[in-house]
C-alpha atoms as a PDB file:
ATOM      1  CA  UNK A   1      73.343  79.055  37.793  1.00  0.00           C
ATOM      2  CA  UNK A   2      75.668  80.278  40.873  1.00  0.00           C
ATOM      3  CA  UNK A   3      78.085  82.964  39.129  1.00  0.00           C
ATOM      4  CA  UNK A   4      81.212  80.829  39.872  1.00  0.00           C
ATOM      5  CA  UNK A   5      79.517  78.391  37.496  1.00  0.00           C
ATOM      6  CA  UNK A   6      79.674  81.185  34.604  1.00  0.00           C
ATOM      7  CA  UNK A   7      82.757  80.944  32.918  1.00  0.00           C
ATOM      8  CA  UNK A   8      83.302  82.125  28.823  1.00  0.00           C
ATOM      9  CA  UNK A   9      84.800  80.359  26.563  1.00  0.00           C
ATOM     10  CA  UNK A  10      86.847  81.839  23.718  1.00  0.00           C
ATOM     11  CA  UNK A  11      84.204  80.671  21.329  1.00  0.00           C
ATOM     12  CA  UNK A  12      81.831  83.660  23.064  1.00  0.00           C
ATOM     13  CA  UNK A  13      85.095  85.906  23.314  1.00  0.00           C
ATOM     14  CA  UNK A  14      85.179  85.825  19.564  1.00  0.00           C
ATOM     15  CA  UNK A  15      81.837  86.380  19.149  1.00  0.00           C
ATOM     16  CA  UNK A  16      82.095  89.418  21.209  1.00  0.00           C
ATOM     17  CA  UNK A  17      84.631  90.698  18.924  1.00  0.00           C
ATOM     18  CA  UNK A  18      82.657  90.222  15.972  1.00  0.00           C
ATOM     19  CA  UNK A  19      80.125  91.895  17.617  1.00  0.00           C
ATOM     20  CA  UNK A  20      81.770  94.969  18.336  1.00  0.00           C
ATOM     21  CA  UNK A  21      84.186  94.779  14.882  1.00  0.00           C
ATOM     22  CA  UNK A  22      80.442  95.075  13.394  1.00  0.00           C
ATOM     23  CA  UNK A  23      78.604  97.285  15.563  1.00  0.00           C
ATOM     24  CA  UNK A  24      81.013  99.532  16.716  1.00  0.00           C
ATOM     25  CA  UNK A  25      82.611 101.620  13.609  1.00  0.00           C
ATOM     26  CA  UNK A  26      79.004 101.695  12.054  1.00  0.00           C
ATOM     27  CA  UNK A  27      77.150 103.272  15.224  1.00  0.00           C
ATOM     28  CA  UNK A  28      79.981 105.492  16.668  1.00  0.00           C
ATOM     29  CA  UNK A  29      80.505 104.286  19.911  1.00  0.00           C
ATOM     30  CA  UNK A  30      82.145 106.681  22.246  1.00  0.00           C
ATOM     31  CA  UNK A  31      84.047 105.655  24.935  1.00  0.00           C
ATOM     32  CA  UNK A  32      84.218 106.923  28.828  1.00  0.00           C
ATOM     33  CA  UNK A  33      86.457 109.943  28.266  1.00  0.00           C
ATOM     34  CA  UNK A  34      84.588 111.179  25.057  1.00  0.00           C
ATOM     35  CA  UNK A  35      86.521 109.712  22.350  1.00  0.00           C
ATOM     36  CA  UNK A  36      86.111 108.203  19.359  1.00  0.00           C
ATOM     37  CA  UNK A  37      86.252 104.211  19.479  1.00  0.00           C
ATOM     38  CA  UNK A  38      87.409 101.910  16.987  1.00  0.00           C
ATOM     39  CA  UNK A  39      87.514  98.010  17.794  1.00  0.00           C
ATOM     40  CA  UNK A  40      90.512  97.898  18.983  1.00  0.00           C
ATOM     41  CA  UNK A  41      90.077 100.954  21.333  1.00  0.00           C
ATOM     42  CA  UNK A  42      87.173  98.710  22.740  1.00  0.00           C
ATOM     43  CA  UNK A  43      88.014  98.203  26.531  1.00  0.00           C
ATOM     44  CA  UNK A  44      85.786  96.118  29.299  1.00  0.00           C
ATOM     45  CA  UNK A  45      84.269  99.354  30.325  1.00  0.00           C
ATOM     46  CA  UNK A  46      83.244  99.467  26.808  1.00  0.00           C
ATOM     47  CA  UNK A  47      81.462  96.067  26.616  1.00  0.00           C
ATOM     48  CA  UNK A  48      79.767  96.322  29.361  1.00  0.00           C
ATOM     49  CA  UNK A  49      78.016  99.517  27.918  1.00  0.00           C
ATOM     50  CA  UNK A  50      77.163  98.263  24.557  1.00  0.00           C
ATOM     51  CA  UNK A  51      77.362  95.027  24.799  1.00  0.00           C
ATOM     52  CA  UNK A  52      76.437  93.179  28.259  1.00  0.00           C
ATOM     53  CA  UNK A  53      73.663  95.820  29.480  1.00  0.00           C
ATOM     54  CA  UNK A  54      72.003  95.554  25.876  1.00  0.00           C
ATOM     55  CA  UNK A  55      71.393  91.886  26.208  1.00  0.00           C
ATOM     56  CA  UNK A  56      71.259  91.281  29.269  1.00  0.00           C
ATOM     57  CA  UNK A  57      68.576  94.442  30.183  1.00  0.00           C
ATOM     58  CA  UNK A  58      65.346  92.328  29.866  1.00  0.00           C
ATOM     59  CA  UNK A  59      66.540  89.896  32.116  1.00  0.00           C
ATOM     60  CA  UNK A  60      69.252  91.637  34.263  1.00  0.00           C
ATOM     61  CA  UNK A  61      71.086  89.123  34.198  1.00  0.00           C
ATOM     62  CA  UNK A  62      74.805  87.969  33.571  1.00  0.00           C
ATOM     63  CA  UNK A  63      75.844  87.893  30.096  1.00  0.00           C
ATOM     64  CA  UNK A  64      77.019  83.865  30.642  1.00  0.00           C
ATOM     65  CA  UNK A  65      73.487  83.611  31.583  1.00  0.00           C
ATOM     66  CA  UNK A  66      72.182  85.021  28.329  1.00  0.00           C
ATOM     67  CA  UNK A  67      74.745  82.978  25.975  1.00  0.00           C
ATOM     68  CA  UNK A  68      75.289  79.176  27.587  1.00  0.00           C
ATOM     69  CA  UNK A  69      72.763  76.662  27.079  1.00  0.00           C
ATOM     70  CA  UNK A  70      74.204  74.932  30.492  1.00  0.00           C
ATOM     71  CA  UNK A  71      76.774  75.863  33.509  1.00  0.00           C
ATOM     72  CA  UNK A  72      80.595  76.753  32.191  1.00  0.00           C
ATOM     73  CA  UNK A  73      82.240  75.689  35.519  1.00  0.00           C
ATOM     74  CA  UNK A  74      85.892  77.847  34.782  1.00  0.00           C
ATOM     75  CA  UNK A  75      88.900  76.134  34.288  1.00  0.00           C
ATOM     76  CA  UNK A  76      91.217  79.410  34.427  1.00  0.00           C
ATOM     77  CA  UNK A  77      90.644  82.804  36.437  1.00  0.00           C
ATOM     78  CA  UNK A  78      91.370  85.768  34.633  1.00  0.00           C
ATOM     79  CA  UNK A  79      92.909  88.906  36.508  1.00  0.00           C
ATOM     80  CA  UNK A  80      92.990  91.836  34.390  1.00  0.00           C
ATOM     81  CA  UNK A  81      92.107  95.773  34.423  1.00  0.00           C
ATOM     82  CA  UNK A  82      88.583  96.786  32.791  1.00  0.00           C
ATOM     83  CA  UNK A  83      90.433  99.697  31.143  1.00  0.00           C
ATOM     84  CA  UNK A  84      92.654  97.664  29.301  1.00  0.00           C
ATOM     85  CA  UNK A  85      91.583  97.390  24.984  1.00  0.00           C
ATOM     86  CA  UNK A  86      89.022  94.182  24.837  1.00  0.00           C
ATOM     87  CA  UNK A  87      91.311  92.983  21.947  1.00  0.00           C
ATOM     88  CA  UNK A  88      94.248  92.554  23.575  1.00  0.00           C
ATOM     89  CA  UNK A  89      92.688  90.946  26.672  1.00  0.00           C
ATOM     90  CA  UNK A  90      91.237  88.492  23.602  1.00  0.00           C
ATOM     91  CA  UNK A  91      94.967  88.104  22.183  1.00  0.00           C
ATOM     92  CA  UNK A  92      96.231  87.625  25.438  1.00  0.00           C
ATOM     93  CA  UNK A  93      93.957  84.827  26.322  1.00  0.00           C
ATOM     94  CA  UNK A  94      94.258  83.135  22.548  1.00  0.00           C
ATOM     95  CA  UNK A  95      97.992  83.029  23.040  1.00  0.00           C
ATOM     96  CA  UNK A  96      97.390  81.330  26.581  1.00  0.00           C
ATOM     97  CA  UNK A  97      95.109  78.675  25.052  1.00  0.00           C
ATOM     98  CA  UNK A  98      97.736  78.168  22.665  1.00  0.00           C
ATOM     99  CA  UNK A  99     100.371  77.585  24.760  1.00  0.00           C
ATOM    100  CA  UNK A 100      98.521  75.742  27.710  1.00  0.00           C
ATOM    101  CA  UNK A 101      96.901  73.510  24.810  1.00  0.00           C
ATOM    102  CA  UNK A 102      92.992  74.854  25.984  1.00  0.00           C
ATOM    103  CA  UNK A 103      90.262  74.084  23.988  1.00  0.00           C
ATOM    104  CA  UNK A 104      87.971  76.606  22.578  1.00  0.00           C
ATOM    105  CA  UNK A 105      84.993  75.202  24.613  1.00  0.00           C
ATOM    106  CA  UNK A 106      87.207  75.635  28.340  1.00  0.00           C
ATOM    107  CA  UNK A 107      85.994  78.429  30.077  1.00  0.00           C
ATOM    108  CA  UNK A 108      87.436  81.519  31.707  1.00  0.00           C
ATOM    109  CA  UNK A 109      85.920  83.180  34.600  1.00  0.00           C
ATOM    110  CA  UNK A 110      85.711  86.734  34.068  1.00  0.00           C
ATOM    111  CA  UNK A 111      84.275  88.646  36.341  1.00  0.00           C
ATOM    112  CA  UNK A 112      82.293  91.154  33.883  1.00  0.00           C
ATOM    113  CA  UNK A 113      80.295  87.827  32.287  1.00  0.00           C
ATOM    114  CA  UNK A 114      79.838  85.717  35.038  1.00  0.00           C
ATOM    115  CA  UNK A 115      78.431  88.759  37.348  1.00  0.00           C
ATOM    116  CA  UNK A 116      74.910  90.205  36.254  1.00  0.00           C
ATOM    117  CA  UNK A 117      75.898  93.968  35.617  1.00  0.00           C
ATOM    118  CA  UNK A 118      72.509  95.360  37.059  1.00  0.00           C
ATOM    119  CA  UNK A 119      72.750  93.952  40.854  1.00  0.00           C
ATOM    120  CA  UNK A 120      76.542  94.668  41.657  1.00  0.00           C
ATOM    121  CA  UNK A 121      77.368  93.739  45.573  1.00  0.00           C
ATOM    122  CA  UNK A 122      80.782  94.029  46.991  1.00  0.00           C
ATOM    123  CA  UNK A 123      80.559  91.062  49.402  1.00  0.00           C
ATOM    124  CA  UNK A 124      78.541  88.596  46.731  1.00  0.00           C
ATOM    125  CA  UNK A 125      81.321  89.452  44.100  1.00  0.00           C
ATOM    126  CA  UNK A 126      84.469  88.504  46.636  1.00  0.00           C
ATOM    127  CA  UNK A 127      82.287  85.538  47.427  1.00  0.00           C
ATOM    128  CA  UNK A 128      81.867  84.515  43.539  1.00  0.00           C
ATOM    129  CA  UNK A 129      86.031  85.361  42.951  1.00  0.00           C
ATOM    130  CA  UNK A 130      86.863  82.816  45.836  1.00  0.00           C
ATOM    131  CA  UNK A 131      85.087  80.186  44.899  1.00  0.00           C
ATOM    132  CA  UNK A 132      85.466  80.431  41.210  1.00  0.00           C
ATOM    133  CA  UNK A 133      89.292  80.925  42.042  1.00  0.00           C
ATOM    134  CA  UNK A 134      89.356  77.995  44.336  1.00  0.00           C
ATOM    135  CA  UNK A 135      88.195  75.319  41.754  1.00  0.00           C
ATOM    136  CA  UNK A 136      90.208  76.910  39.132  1.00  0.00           C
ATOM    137  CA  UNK A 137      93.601  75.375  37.792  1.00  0.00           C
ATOM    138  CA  UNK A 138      95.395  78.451  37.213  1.00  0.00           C
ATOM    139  CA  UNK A 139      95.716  82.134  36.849  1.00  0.00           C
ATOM    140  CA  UNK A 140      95.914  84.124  33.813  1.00  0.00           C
ATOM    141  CA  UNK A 141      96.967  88.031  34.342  1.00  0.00           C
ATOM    142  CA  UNK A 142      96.585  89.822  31.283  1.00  0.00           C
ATOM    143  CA  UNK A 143      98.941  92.491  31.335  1.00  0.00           C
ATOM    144  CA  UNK A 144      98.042  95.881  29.663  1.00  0.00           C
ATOM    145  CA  UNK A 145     101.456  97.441  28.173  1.00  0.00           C
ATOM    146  CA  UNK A 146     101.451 100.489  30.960  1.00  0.00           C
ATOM    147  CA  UNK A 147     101.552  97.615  33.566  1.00  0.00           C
ATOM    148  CA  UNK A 148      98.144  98.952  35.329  1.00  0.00           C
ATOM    149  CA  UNK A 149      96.846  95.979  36.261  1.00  0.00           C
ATOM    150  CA  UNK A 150      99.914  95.019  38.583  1.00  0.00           C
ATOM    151  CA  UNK A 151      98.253  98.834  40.313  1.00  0.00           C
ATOM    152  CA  UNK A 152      94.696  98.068  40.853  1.00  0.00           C
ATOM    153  CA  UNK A 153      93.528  96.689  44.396  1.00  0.00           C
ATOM    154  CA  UNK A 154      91.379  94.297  42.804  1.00  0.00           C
ATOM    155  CA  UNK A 155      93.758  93.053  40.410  1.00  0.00           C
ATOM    156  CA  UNK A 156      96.652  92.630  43.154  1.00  0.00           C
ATOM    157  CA  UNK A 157      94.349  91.260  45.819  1.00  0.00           C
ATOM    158  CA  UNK A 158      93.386  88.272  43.128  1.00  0.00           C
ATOM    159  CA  UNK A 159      96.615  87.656  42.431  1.00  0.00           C
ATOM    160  CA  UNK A 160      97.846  87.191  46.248  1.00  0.00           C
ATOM    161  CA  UNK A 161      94.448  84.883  46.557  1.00  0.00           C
ATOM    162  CA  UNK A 162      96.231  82.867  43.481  1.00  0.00           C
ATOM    163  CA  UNK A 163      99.901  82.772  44.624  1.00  0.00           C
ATOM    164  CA  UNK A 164      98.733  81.692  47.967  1.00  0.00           C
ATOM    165  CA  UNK A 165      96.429  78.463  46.364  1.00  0.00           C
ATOM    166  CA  UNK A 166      98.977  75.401  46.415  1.00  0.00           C
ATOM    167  CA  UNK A 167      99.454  73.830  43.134  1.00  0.00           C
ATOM    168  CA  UNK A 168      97.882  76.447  41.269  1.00  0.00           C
ATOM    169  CA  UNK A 169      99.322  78.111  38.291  1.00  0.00           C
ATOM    170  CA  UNK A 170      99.920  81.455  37.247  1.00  0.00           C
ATOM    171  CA  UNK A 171     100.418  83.024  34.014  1.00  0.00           C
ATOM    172  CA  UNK A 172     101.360  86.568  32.904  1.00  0.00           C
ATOM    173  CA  UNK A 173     100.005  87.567  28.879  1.00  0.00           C
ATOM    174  CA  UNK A 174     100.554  90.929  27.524  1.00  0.00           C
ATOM    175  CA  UNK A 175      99.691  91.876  23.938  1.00  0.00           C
END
């Protein structure tokens, strides 16, 4: 499956969550700086540590790979900062569904899942975010509350990529 075919759905999301509302309190995960994490502390730097290298390890592989029975072509691209909390990215994207009247089973792209986390390349990634961008409808930024996202590279350069796409949409979520 081509990695702009790897979209999540909420459904996953969720289960993510659960996942780290069990495992995390119970085995003491630690974050990058040192401290103490609780679930909601959980950020995409996080879950990629305890939760995408675990199960995807065997396989090195993307964690999309691991969880979908088929491709999850993405409906929506999601821009957001791998530092912000996992939750609110979550909350942030429930609220979107909500509003935008997405179905659980409509995926996301987002980068971290859709990329295997064990063969990173620069130029295959901004291959992968154009074309998953290009046959997406929209744009959901999920805004951390220090605004951080709006000053990462990455994060900017996506959303000039989306801004630029006629007749696409763009959406701003903050928790």
């Amino acid at each position: 499956v081509k990695p702009e075919e790897r979209g999540i759905t909420l459904t996953q999301l969720r289960d993510i969550m659960a996942h780290i509302e069990l495992r995390c309190p119970r085995e003491g995960w630690v974050g990058v700086d040192g401290r103490r994490l609780s679930p909601a502390t959980v950020t995409l730097y996080d879950v990629v540590r305890y939760v995408i290298k675990p199960i995807t390890q065997a396989y090195k592989c993307s964690y999309v790979e691991r969880v979908a029975m088929d491709t999850q072509p993405p409906i929506w691209f999601v821009c957001n900062w791998w530092g912000e909390s996992f939750r609110r990215c979550l909350d942030g994207l429930e609220q979107h569904a909500r509003d935008r009247g997405v179905p659980d089973h409509c995926p996301y792209f987002i980068s971290a899942f859709a990329h295997s986390q064990w063969d990173l390349d620069f130029i295959q990634s901004w291959r992968t975010f154009r074309k998953a961008l290009s046959q997406c409808v929209g744009t959901v930024t999920v805004l951390d509350a220090e605004g951080v996202t709006l000053k990462r590279t990455w994060c900017l350069c996506e959303t000039y990529l989306s801004l630029r796409k006629p007749d696409h949409k763009w959406d701003m979520y903050t928790a």
